[in-house]
Protein backbone atom coordinates (compact mmCIF):
# COMPACT_ATOMS: atom_id res chain seq x y z
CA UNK A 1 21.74 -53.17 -54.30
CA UNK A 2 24.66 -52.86 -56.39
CA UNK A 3 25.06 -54.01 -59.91
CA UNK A 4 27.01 -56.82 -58.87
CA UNK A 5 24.60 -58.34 -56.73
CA UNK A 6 22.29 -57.72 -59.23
CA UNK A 7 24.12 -59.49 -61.73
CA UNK A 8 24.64 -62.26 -59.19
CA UNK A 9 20.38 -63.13 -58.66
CA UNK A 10 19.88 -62.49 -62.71
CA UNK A 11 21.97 -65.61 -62.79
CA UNK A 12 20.91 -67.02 -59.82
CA UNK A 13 24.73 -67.72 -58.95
CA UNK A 14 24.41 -69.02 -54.89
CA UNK A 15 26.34 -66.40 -52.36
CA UNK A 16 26.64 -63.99 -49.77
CA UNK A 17 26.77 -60.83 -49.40
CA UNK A 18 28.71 -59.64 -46.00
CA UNK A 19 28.66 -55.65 -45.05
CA UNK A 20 30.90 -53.87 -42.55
CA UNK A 21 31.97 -50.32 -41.61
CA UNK A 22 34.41 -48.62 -43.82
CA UNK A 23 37.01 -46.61 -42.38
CA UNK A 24 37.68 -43.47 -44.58
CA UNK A 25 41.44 -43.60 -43.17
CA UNK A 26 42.45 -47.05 -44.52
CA UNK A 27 45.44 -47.87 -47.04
CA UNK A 28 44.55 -51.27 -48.02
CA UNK A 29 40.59 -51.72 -48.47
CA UNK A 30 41.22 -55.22 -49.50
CA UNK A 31 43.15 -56.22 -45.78
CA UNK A 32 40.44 -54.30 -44.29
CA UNK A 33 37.56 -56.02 -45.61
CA UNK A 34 39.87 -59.36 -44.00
CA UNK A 35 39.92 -57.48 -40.99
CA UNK A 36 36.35 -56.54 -40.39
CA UNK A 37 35.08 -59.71 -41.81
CA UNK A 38 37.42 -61.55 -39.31
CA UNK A 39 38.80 -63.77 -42.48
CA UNK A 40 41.94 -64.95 -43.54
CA UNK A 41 43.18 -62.40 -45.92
CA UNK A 42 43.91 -65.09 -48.31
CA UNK A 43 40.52 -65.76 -49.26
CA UNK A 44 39.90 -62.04 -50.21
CA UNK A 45 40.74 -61.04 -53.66
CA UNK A 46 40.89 -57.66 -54.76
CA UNK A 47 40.37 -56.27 -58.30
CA UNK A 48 42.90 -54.31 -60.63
CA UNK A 49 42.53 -52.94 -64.04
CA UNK A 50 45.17 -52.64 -66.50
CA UNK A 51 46.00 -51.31 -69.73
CA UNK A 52 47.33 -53.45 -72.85
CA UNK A 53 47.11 -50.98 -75.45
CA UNK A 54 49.76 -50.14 -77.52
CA UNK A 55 48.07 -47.26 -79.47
CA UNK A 56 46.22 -44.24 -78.23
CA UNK A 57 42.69 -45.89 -77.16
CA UNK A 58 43.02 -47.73 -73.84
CA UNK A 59 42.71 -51.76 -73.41
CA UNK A 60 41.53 -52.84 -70.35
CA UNK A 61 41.28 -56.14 -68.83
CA UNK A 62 40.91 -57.04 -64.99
CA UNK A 63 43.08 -59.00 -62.55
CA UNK A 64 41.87 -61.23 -59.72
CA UNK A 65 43.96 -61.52 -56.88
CA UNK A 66 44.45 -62.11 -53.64
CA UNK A 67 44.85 -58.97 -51.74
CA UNK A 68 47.98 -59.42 -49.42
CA UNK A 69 49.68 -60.40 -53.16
CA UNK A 70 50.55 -57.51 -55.63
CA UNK A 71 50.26 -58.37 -59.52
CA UNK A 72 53.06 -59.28 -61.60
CA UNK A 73 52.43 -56.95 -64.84
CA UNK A 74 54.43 -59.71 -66.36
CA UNK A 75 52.49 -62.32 -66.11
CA UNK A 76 49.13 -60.46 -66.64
CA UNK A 77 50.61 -59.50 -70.00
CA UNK A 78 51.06 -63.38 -70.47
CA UNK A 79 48.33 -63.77 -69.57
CA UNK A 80 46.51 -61.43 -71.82
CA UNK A 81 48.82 -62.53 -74.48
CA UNK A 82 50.09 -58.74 -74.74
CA UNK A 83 53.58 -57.32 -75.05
CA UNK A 84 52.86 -55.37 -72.24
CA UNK A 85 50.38 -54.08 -69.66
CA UNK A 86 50.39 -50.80 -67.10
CA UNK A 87 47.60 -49.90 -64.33
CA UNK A 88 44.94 -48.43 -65.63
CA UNK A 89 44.47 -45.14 -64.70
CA UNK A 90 42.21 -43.93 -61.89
CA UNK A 91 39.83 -42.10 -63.80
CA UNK A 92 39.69 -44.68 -66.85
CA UNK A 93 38.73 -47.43 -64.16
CA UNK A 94 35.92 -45.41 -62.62
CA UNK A 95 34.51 -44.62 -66.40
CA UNK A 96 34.74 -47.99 -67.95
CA UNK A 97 33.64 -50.03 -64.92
CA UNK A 98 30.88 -47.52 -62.82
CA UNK A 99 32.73 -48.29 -59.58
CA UNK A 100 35.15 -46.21 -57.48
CA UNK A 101 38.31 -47.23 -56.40
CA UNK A 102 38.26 -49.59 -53.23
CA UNK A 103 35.11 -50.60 -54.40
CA UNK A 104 35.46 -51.70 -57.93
CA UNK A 105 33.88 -55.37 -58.45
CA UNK A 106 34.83 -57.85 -61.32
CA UNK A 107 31.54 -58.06 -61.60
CA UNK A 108 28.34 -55.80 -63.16
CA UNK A 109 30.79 -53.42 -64.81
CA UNK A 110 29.54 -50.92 -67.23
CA UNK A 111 31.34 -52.75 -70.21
CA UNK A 112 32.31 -56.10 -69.29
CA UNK A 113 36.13 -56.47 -69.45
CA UNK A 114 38.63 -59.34 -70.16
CA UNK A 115 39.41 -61.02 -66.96
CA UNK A 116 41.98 -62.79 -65.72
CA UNK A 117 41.81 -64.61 -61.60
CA UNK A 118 44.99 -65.80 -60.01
CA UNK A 119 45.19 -69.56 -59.93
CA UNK A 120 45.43 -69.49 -56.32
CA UNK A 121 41.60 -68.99 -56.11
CA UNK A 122 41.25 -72.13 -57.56
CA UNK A 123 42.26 -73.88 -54.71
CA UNK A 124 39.68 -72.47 -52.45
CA UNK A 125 35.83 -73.15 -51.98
CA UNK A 126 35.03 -69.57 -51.49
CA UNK A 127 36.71 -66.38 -52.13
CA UNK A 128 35.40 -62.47 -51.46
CA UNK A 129 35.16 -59.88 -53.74
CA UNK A 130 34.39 -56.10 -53.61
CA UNK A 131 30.60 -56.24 -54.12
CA UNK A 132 30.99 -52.66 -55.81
CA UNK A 133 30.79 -50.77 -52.98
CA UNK A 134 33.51 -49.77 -49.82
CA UNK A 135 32.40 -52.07 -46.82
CA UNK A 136 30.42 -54.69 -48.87
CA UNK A 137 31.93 -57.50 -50.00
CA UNK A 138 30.61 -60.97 -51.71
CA UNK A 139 31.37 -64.60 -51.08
CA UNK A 140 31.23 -67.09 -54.04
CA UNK A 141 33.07 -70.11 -55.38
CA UNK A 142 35.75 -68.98 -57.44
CA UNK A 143 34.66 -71.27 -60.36
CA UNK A 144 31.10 -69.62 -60.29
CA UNK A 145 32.85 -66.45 -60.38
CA UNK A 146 35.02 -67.54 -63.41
CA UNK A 147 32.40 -68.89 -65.32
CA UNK A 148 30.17 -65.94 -65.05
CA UNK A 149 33.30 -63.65 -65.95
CA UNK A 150 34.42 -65.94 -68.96
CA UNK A 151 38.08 -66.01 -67.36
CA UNK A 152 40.87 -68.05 -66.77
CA UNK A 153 42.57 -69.14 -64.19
CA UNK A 154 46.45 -68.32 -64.28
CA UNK A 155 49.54 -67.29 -61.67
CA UNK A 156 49.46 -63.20 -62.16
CA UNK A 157 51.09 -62.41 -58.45
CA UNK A 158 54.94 -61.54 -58.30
């Protein structure tokens, strides 16, 4: 059990946890979760970090989104109310949130990070997320998922 599913029966937040075969080959882990899962790849999101420091010691918040969409940095800035934001790099991700890439989850992170979901989620009565793991994935409602994660909703795709 991963620490987002753990964090999901602490609160005793309803949903489901669905599990398919990772293929070490894939580009997009996001499109194949959709694939695997047999689900419209609109209603899975995938997870980004970025950076919106502007001195030497990284800040990191987390972007929601859906996973055929690619993040405006723009907006997430906005959104963040910075002057700018950059990815996060690979090895800062893995260290601040415990999960690998392709399987990071918004959700039992190691430090819990600002987080921002695209407003398109709001508009749908379920949406998956990487469960912290490659090949598991969770379905919740979006606005469990934001209330748990203290975020906001707001347009972050270009």
């Amino acid at each position: 059990m991963t620490p987002a599913i753990q964090l999901l029966k602490k609160h005793q937040v309803p949903h489901t946890v669905h599990q398919y075969e990772h293929d070490r080959e894939t580009s997009s882990y996001g499109l194949e979760a959709a694939e695997k899962l047999g689900i419209d790849p609109s209603f899975v999101y995938k997870t980004l970090v970025v950076d919106q420091s502007t001195g030497s010691r990284p800040e990191l918040a987390v972007a929601i989104l859906p996973v055929a969409s690619q993040l405006s940095l723009k907006a997430m800035a906005t959104a963040c109310k910075a002057k700018r934001v950059v990815m996060a790099k690979p090895e800062q991700v893995t260290r601040t949130t415990g999960y690998v890439l392709g399987g990071v989850s918004p959700l039992g992170q190691k430090r819990r990070l600002p987080t921002v979901i695209d407003h398109s989620a709001g508009e749908l009565p379920t949406i998956y997320v990487s469960a912290g793991k490659r090949g598991l994935e969770i379905e919740l409602a979006p606005d469990e998922l934001g209330k748990l994660l203290e975020s906001q909703l707001y347009p972050i795709t270009a």
